[in-house]
N, C-alpha and C. Protein backbone atom coordinates (compact mmCIF):
# COMPACT_ATOMS: atom_id res chain seq x y z
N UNK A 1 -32.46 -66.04 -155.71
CA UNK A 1 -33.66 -66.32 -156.48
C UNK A 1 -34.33 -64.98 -156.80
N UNK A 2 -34.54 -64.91 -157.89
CA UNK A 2 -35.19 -63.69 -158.23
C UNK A 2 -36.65 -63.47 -158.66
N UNK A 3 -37.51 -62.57 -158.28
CA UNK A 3 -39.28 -62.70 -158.62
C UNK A 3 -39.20 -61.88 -159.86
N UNK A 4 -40.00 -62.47 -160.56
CA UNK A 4 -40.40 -61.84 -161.89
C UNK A 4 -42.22 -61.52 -161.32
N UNK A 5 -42.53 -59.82 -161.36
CA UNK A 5 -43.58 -59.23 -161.23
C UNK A 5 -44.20 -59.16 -162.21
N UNK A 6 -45.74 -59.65 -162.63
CA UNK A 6 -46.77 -59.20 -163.90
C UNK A 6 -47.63 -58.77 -163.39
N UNK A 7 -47.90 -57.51 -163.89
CA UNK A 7 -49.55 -56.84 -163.80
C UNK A 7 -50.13 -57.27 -164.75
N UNK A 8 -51.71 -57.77 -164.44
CA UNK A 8 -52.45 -57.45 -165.32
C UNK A 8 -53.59 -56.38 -165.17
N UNK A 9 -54.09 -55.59 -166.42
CA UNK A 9 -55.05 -54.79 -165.32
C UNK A 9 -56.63 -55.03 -166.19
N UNK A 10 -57.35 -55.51 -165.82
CA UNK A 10 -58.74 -56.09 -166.42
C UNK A 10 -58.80 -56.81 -165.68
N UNK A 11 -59.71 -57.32 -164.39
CA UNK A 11 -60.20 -59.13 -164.37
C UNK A 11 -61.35 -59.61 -165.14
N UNK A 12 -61.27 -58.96 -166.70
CA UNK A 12 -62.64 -59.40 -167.35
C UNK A 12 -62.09 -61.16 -168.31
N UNK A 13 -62.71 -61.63 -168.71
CA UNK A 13 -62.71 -62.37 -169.75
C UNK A 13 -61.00 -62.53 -170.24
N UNK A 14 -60.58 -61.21 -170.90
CA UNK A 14 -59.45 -61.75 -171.31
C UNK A 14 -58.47 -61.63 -170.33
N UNK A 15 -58.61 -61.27 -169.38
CA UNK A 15 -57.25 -60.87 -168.21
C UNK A 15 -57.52 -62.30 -166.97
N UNK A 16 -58.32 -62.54 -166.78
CA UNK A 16 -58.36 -63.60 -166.37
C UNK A 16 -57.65 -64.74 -167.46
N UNK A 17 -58.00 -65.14 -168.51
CA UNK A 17 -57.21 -66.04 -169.54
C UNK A 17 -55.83 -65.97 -169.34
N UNK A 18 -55.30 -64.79 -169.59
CA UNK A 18 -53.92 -63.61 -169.63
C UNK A 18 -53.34 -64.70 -168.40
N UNK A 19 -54.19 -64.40 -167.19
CA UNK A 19 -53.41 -64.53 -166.27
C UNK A 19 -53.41 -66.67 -165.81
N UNK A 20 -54.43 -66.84 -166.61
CA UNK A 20 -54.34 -68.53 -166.39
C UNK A 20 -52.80 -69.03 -167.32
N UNK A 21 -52.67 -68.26 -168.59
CA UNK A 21 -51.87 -68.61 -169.56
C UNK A 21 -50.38 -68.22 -169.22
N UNK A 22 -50.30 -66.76 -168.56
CA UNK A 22 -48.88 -66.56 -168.02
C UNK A 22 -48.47 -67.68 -166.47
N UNK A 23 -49.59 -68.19 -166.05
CA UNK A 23 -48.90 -69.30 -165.09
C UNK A 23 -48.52 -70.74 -165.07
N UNK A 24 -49.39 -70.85 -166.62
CA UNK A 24 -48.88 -72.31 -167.75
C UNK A 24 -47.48 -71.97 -168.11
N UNK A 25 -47.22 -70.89 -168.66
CA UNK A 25 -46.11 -70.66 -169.50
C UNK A 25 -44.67 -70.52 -168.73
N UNK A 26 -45.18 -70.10 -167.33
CA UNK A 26 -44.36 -69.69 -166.12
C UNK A 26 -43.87 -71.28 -165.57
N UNK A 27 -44.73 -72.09 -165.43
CA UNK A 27 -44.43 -73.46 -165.10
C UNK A 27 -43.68 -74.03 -165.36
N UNK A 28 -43.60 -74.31 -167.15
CA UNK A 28 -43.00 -75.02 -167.80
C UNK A 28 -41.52 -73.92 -168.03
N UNK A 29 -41.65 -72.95 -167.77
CA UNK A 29 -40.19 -72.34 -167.80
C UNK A 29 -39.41 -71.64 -166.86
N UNK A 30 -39.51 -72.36 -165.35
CA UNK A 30 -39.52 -71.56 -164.28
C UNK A 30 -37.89 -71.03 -164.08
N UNK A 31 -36.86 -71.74 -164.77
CA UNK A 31 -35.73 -71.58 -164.11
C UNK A 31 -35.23 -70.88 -162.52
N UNK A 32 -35.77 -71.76 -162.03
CA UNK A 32 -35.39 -71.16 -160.48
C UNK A 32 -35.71 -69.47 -160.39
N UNK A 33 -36.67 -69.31 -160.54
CA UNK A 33 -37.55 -67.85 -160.53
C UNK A 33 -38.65 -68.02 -159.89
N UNK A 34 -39.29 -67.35 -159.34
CA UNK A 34 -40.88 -67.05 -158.87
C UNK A 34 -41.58 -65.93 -159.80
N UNK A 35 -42.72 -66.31 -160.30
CA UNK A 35 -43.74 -65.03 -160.39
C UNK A 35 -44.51 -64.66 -159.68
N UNK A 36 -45.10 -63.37 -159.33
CA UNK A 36 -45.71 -63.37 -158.86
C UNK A 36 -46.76 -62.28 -159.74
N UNK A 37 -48.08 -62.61 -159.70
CA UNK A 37 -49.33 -62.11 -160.39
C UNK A 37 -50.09 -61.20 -159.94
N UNK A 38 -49.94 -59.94 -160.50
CA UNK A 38 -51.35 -58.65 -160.15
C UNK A 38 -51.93 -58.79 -160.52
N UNK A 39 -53.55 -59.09 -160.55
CA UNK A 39 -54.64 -58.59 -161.33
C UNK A 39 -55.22 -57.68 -160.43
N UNK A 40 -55.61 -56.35 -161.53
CA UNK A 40 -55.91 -55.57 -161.11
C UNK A 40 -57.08 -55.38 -161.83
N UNK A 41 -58.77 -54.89 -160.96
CA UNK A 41 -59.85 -55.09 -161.56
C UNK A 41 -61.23 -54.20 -160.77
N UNK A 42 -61.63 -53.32 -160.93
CA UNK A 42 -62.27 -52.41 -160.33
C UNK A 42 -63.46 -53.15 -159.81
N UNK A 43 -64.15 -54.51 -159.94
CA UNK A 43 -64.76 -54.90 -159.12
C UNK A 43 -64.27 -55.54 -158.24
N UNK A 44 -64.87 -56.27 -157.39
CA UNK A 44 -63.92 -57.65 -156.13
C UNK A 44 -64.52 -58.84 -156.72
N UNK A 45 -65.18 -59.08 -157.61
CA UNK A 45 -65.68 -60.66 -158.28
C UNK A 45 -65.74 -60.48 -159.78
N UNK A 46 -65.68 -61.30 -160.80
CA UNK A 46 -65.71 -61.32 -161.78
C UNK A 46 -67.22 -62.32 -161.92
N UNK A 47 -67.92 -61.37 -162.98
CA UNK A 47 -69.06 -62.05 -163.51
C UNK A 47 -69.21 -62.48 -165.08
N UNK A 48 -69.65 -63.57 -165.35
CA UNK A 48 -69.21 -64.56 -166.24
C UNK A 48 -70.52 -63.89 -167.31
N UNK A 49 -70.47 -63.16 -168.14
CA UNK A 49 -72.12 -62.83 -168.59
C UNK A 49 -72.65 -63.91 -169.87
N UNK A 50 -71.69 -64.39 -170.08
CA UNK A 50 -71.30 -66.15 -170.67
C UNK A 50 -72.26 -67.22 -170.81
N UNK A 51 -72.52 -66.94 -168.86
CA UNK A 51 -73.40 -67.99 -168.59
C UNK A 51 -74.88 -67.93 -167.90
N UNK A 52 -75.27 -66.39 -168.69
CA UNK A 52 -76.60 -66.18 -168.20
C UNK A 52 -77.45 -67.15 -168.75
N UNK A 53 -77.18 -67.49 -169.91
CA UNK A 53 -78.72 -68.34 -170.48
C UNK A 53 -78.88 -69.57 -169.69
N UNK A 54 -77.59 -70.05 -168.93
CA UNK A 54 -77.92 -71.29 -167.97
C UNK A 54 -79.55 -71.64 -167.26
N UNK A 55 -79.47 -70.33 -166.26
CA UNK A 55 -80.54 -70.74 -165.36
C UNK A 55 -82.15 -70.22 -166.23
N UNK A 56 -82.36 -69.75 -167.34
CA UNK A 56 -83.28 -69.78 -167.78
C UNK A 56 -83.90 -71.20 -168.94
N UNK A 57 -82.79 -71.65 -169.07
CA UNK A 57 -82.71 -72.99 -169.80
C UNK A 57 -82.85 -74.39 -168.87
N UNK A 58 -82.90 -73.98 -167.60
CA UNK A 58 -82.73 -74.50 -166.89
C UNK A 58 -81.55 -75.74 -165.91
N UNK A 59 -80.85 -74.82 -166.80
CA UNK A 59 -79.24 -75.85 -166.08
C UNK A 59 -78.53 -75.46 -165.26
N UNK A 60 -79.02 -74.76 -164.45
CA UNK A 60 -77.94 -73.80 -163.51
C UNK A 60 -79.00 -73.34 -162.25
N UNK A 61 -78.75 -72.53 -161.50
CA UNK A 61 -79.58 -72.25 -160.76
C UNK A 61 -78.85 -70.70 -160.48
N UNK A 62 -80.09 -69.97 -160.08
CA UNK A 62 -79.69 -68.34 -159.30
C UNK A 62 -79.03 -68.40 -158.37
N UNK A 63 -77.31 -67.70 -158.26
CA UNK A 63 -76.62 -67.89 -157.46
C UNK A 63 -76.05 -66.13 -157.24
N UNK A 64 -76.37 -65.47 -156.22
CA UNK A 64 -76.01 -63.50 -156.37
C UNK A 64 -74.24 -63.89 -155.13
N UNK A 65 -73.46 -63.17 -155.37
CA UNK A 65 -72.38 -62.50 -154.61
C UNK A 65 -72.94 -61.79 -153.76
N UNK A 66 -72.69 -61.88 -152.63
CA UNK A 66 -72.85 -61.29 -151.58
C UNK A 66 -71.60 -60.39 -150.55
């Protein structure tokens, strides 16, 4: 059995996608293979800046990483 290695290097917005979409695509075409996934991303959390207007609109609430 052989591993097929992907880097990605961003965990922003599109490298996160990148990496949801290469494990759809990996699924449906696994032929007895493994992948396995780098993301590589100079913070340790990804922040969504997407969904700031939530908690001022009031649909969300203040939630910080710790």
């Amino acid at each position: 059995m052989k591993e097929i290695t992907c880097i990605v290097i961003g965990g922003g917005y599109a490298g996160i996608n990148a990496v949801k979409a290469l494990q759809q695509a990996f699924a449906n075409k696994a032929n007895g293979k493994s992948l396995r996934l780098i993301l590589i991303n100079k913070e340790p959390h990804h922040f969504r800046k997407v969904l700031l207007f939530k908690p001022p609109a009031g649909e969300a609430d203040i939630a910080l990483c710790l």
